[in-house]
Every structure is written in structure tokens, then in C-alpha cells.
Protein backbone atom coordinates (compact mmCIF):
# COMPACT_ATOMS: atom_id res chain seq x y z
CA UNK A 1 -69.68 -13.38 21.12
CA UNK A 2 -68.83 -10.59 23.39
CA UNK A 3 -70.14 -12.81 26.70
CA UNK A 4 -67.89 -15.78 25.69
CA UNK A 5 -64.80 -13.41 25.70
CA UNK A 6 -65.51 -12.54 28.83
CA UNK A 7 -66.71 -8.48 28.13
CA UNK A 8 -70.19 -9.17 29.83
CA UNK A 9 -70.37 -5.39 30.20
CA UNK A 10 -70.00 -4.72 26.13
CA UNK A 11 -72.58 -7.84 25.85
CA UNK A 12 -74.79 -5.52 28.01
CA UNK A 13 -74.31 -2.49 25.51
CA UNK A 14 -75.25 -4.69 22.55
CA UNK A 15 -78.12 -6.29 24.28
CA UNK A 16 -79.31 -2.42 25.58
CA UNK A 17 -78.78 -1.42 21.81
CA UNK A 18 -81.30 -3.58 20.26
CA UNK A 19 -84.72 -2.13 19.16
CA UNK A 20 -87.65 -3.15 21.40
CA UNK A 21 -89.01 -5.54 19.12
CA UNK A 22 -86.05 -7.95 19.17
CA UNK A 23 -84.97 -7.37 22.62
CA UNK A 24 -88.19 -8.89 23.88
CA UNK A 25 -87.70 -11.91 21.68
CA UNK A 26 -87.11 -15.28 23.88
CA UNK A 27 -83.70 -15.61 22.39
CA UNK A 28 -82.39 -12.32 23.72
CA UNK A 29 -83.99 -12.45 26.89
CA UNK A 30 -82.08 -15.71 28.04
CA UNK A 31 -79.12 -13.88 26.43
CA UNK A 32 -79.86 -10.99 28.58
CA UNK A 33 -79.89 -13.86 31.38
CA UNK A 34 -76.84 -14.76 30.66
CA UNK A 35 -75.20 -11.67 30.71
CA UNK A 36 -76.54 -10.56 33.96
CA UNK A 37 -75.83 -13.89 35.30
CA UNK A 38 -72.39 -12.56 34.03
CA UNK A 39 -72.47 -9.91 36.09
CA UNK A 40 -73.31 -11.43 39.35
CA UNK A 41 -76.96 -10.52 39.15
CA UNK A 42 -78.25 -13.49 39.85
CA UNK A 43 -81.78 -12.08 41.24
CA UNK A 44 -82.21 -10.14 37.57
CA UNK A 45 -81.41 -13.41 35.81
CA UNK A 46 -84.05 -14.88 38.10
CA UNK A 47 -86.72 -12.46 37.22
CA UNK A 48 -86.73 -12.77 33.39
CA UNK A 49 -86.83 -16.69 33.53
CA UNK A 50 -89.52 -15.85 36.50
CA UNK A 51 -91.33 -13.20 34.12
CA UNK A 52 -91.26 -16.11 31.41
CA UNK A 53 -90.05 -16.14 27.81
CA UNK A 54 -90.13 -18.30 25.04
CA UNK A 55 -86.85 -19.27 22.34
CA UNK A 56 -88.37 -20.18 19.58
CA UNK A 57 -85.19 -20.74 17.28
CA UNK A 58 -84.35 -23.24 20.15
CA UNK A 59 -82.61 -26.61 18.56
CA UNK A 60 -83.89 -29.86 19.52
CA UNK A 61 -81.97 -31.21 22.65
CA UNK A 62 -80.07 -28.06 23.47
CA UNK A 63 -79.65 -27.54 27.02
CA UNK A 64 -78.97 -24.05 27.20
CA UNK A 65 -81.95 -22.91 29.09
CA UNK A 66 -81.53 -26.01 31.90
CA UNK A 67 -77.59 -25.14 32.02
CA UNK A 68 -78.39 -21.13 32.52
CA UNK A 69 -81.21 -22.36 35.07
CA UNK A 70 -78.60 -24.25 37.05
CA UNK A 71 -76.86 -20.87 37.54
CA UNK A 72 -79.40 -19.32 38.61
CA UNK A 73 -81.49 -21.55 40.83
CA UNK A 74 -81.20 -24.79 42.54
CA UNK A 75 -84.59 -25.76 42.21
CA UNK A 76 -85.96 -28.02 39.70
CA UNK A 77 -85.81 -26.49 35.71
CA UNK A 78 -89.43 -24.96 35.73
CA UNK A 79 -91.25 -27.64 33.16
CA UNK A 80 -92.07 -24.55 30.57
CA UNK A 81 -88.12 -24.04 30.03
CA UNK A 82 -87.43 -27.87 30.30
CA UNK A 83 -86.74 -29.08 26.58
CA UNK A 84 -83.83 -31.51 27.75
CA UNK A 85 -83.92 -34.75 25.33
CA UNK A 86 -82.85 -37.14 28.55
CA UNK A 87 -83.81 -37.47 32.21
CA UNK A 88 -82.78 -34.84 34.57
């Protein structure tokens, strides 16, 4: 993945690439998170989770949306993100 290599930038091409129908699927808007949290925009990041999405391909204890949450915010994981499988 482009954002693991650290190219955030070319993650942000791919991401602006993808056909409207996928790009507002859940999955690519906390991708889209990620990459702008990438990018030091933390305030952008903010407003997607803020504007509320929904990964629905999402395995069963993954902690992805509580780890890019912590990133972002220190406030609480709001409890429509908050999947986790264990106490906070």
C-alpha cells in the first residue's frame, strides 16, 4: 500500500482516482482518513469520522478505526466507530 511506504501524497492520487461510488464506501473513507492524517490534516481526518461512515468489510476485533481515532482525537472512540473486542 502506497500509505504504508510512506507516499501519502500518491495514496491521495489513488484515493482521488476512484469513481464516486466506491470512494464513498466506509472502507475508503477511513482510508482517506488515514491518508490525510498522513498529511498532517488532522481537522480533515476529523471531519469524515465527524461526517460518519460505516466499514462494512470490517473484521471482527480489528482496531483500526479506534487506532486512527487515537490520531486524530483524544476524546473517547465515538461508540458508532467502537468495534474493539476488549475494554478501552
Amino acid at each position: 500500500m502506497l500509505l504504508a511506504a510512506g507516499r501519502p501524497a500518491a495514496a491521495a492520487g489513488a484515493l482521488d482516482g476512484l469513481p464516486s461510488a466506491y470512494a464513498r464506501r466506509g472502507r475508503f473513507q477511513l482510508l482517506r482518513a488515514q491518508v490525510l492524517l498522513a498529511q498532517g490534516e488532522k481537522a480533515a481526518a476529523r471531519a469524515l469520522f465527524d461526517a460518519g461512515f460505516d466499514v462494512d468489510d470490517l473484521r471482527e476485533g480489528d482496531e483500526v478505526l479506534g487506532e486512527t481515532w487515537a490520531a486524530i482525537s483524544r476524546e473517547p472512540l465515538p461508540a458508532r466507530y467502537d468495534f474493539r473486542m476488549r475494554p478501552a
